[in-house]
C-alpha atoms as a PDB file:
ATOM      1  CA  UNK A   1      17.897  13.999  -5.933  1.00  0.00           C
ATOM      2  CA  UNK A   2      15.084  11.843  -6.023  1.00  0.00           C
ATOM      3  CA  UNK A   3      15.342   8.351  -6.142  1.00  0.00           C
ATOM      4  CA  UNK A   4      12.593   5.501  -6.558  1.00  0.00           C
ATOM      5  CA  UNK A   5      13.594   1.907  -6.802  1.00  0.00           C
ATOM      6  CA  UNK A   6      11.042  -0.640  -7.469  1.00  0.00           C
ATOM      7  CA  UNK A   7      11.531  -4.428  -6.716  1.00  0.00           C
ATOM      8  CA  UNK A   8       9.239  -7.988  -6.234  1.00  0.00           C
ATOM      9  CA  UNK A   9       8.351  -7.786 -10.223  1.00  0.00           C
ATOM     10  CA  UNK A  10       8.283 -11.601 -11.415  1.00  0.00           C
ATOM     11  CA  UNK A  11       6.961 -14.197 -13.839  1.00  0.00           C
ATOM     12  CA  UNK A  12       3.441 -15.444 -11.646  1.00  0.00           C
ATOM     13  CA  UNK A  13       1.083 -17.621 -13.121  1.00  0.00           C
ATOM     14  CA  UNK A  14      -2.378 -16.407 -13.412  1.00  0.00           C
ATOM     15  CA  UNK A  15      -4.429 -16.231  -9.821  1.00  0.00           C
ATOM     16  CA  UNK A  16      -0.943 -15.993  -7.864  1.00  0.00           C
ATOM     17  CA  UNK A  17       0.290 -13.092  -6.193  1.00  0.00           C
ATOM     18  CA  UNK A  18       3.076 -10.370  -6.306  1.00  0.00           C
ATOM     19  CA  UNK A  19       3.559  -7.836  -3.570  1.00  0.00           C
ATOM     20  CA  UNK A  20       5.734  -4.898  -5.583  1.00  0.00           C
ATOM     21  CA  UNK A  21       7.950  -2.068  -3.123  1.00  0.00           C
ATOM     22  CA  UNK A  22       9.110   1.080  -3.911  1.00  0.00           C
ATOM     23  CA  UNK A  23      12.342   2.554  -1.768  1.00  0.00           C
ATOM     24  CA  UNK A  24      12.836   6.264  -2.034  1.00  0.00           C
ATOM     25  CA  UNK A  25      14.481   8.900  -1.170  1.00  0.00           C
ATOM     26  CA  UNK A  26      16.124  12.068  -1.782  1.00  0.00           C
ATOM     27  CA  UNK A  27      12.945  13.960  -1.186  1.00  0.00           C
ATOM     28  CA  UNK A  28      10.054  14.032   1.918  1.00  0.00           C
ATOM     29  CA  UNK A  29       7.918  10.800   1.212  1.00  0.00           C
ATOM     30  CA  UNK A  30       5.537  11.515   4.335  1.00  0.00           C
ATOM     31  CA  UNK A  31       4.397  14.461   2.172  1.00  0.00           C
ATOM     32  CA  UNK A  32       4.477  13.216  -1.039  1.00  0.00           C
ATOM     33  CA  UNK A  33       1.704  12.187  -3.167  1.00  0.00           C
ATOM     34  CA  UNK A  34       2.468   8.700  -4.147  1.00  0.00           C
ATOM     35  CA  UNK A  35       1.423   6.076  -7.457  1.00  0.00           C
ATOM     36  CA  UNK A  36       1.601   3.052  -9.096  1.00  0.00           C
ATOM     37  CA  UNK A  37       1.951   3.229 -13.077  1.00  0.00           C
ATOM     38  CA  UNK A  38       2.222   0.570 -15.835  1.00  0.00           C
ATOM     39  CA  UNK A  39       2.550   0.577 -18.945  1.00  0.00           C
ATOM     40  CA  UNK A  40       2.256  -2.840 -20.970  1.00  0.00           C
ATOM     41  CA  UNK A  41       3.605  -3.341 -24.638  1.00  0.00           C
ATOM     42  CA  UNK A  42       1.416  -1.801 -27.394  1.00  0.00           C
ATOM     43  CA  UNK A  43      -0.912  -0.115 -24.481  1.00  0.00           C
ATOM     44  CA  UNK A  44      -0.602   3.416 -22.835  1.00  0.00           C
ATOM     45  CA  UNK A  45       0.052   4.319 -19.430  1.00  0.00           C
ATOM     46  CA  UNK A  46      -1.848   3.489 -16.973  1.00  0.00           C
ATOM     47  CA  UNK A  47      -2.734   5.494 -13.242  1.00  0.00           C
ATOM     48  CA  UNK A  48      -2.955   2.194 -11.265  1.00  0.00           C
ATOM     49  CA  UNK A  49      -3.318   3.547  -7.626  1.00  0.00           C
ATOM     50  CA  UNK A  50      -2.396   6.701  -5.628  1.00  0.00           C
ATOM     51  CA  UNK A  51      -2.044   7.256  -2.329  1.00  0.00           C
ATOM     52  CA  UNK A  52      -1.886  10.685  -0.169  1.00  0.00           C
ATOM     53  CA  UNK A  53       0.575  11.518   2.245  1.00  0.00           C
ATOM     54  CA  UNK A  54      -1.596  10.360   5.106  1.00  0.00           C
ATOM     55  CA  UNK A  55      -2.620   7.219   3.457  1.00  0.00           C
ATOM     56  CA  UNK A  56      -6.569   7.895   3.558  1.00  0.00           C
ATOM     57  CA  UNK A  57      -8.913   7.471   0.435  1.00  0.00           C
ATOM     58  CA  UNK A  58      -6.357   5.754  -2.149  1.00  0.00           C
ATOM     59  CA  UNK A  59      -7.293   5.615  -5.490  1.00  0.00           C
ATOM     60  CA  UNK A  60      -7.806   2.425  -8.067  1.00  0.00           C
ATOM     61  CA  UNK A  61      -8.070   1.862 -11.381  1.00  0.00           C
ATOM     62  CA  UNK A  62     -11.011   0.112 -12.189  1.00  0.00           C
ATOM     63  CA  UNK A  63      -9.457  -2.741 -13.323  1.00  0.00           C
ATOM     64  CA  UNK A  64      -7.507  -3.358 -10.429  1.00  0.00           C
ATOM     65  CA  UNK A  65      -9.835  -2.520  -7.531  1.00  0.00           C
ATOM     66  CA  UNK A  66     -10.877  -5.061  -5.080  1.00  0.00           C
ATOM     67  CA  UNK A  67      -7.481  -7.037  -6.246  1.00  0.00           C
ATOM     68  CA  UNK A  68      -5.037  -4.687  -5.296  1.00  0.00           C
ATOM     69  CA  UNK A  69      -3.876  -2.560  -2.448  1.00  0.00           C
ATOM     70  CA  UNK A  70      -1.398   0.341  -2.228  1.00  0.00           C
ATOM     71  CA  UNK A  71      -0.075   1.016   0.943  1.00  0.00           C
ATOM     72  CA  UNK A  72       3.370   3.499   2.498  1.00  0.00           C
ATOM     73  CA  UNK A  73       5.449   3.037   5.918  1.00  0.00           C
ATOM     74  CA  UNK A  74       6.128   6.839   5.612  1.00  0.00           C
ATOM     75  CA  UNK A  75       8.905   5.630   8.654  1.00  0.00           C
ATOM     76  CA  UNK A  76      10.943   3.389   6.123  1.00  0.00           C
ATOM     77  CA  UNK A  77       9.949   5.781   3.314  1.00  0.00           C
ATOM     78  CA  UNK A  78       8.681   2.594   1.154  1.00  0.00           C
ATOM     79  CA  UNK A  79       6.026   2.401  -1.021  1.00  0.00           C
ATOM     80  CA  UNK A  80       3.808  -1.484  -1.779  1.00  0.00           C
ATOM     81  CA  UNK A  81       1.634  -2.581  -3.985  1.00  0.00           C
ATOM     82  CA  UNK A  82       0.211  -5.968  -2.826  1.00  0.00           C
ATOM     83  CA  UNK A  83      -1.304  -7.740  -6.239  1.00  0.00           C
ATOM     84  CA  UNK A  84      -3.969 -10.220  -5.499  1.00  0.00           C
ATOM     85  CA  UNK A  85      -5.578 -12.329  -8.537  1.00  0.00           C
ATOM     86  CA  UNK A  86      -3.324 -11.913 -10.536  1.00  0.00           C
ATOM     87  CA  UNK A  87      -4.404 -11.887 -14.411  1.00  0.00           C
ATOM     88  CA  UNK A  88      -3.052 -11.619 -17.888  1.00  0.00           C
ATOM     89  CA  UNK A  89      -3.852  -8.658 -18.888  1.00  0.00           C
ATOM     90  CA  UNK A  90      -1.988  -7.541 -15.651  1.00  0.00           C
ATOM     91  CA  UNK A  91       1.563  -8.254 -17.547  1.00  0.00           C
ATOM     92  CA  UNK A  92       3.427  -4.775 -17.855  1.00  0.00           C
ATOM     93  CA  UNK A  93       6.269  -2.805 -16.470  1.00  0.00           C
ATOM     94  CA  UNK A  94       5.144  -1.509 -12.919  1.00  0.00           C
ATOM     95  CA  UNK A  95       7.097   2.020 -11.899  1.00  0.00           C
ATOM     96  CA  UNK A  96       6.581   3.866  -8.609  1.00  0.00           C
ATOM     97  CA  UNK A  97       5.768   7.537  -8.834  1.00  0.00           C
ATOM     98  CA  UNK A  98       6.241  10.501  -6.610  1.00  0.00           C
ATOM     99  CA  UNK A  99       3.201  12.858  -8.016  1.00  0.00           C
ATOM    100  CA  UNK A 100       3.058  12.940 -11.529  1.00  0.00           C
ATOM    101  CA  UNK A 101       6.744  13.898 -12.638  1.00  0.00           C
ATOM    102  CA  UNK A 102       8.977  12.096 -10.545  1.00  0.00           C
ATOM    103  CA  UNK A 103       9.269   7.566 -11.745  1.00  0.00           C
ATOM    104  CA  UNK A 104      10.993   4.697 -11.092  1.00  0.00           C
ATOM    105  CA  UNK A 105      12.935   2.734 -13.321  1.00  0.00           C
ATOM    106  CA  UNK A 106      10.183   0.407 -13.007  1.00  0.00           C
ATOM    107  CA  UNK A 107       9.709  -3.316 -12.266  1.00  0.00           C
ATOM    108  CA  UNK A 108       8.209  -5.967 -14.512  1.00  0.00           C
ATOM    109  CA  UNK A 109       5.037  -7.967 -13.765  1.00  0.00           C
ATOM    110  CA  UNK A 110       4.304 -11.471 -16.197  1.00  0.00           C
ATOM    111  CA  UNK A 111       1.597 -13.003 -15.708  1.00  0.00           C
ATOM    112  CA  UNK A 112       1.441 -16.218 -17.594  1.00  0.00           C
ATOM    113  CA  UNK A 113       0.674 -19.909 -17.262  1.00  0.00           C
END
């Protein structure tokens, strides 16, 4: 079955950096369509990044681009998100995503002085 286990979630004050990894298996990740999601208390999901199987042309929320950077090792079947800049309003629960139907138990992100 699938399986997608994020990790590096913290408490970073604001500026800092977090680099967030996704391990997964139980399906063909050098295929699969893959995303970053959050979701922060009181808000609504959010698509924070996608990237295709090959890794060309990922997508980014607009207010996360230029900060962070979603990358895969298709060979370890991993999945990052390095966060750069980190801000406030970045705070929320972080899951990986195969496609649209298939999340992680999620990781969570604080960013607070």
């Amino acid at each position: 079955q699938v399986q997608l286990v994020e990790s590096g979630g913290g408490l970073v004050q604001p500026g800092g950096s977090l680099r967030l990894s996704c391990a997964a298996s139980g399906f063909t990740f050098n295929i699969s369509t893959m995303a970053w999601v959050r979701q922060a208390p009181g808000k609504g999901l959010e698509w924070v990044s996608f990237i295709n199987s090959g890794g060309g042309t990922p997508y980014y929320s607009d207010s996360v681009k230029g900060r962070f950077t979603i990358s895969r090792d298709n060979a370890k079947n991993t999945l990052t998100l390095q966060m750069n800049s980190l801000k406030p309003e970045d705070t929320a629960l972080y899951y990986c995503a195969r496609g649209l139907f298939h999340w992680g138990q999620g990781t969570q992100v604080t960013v607070s002085s």
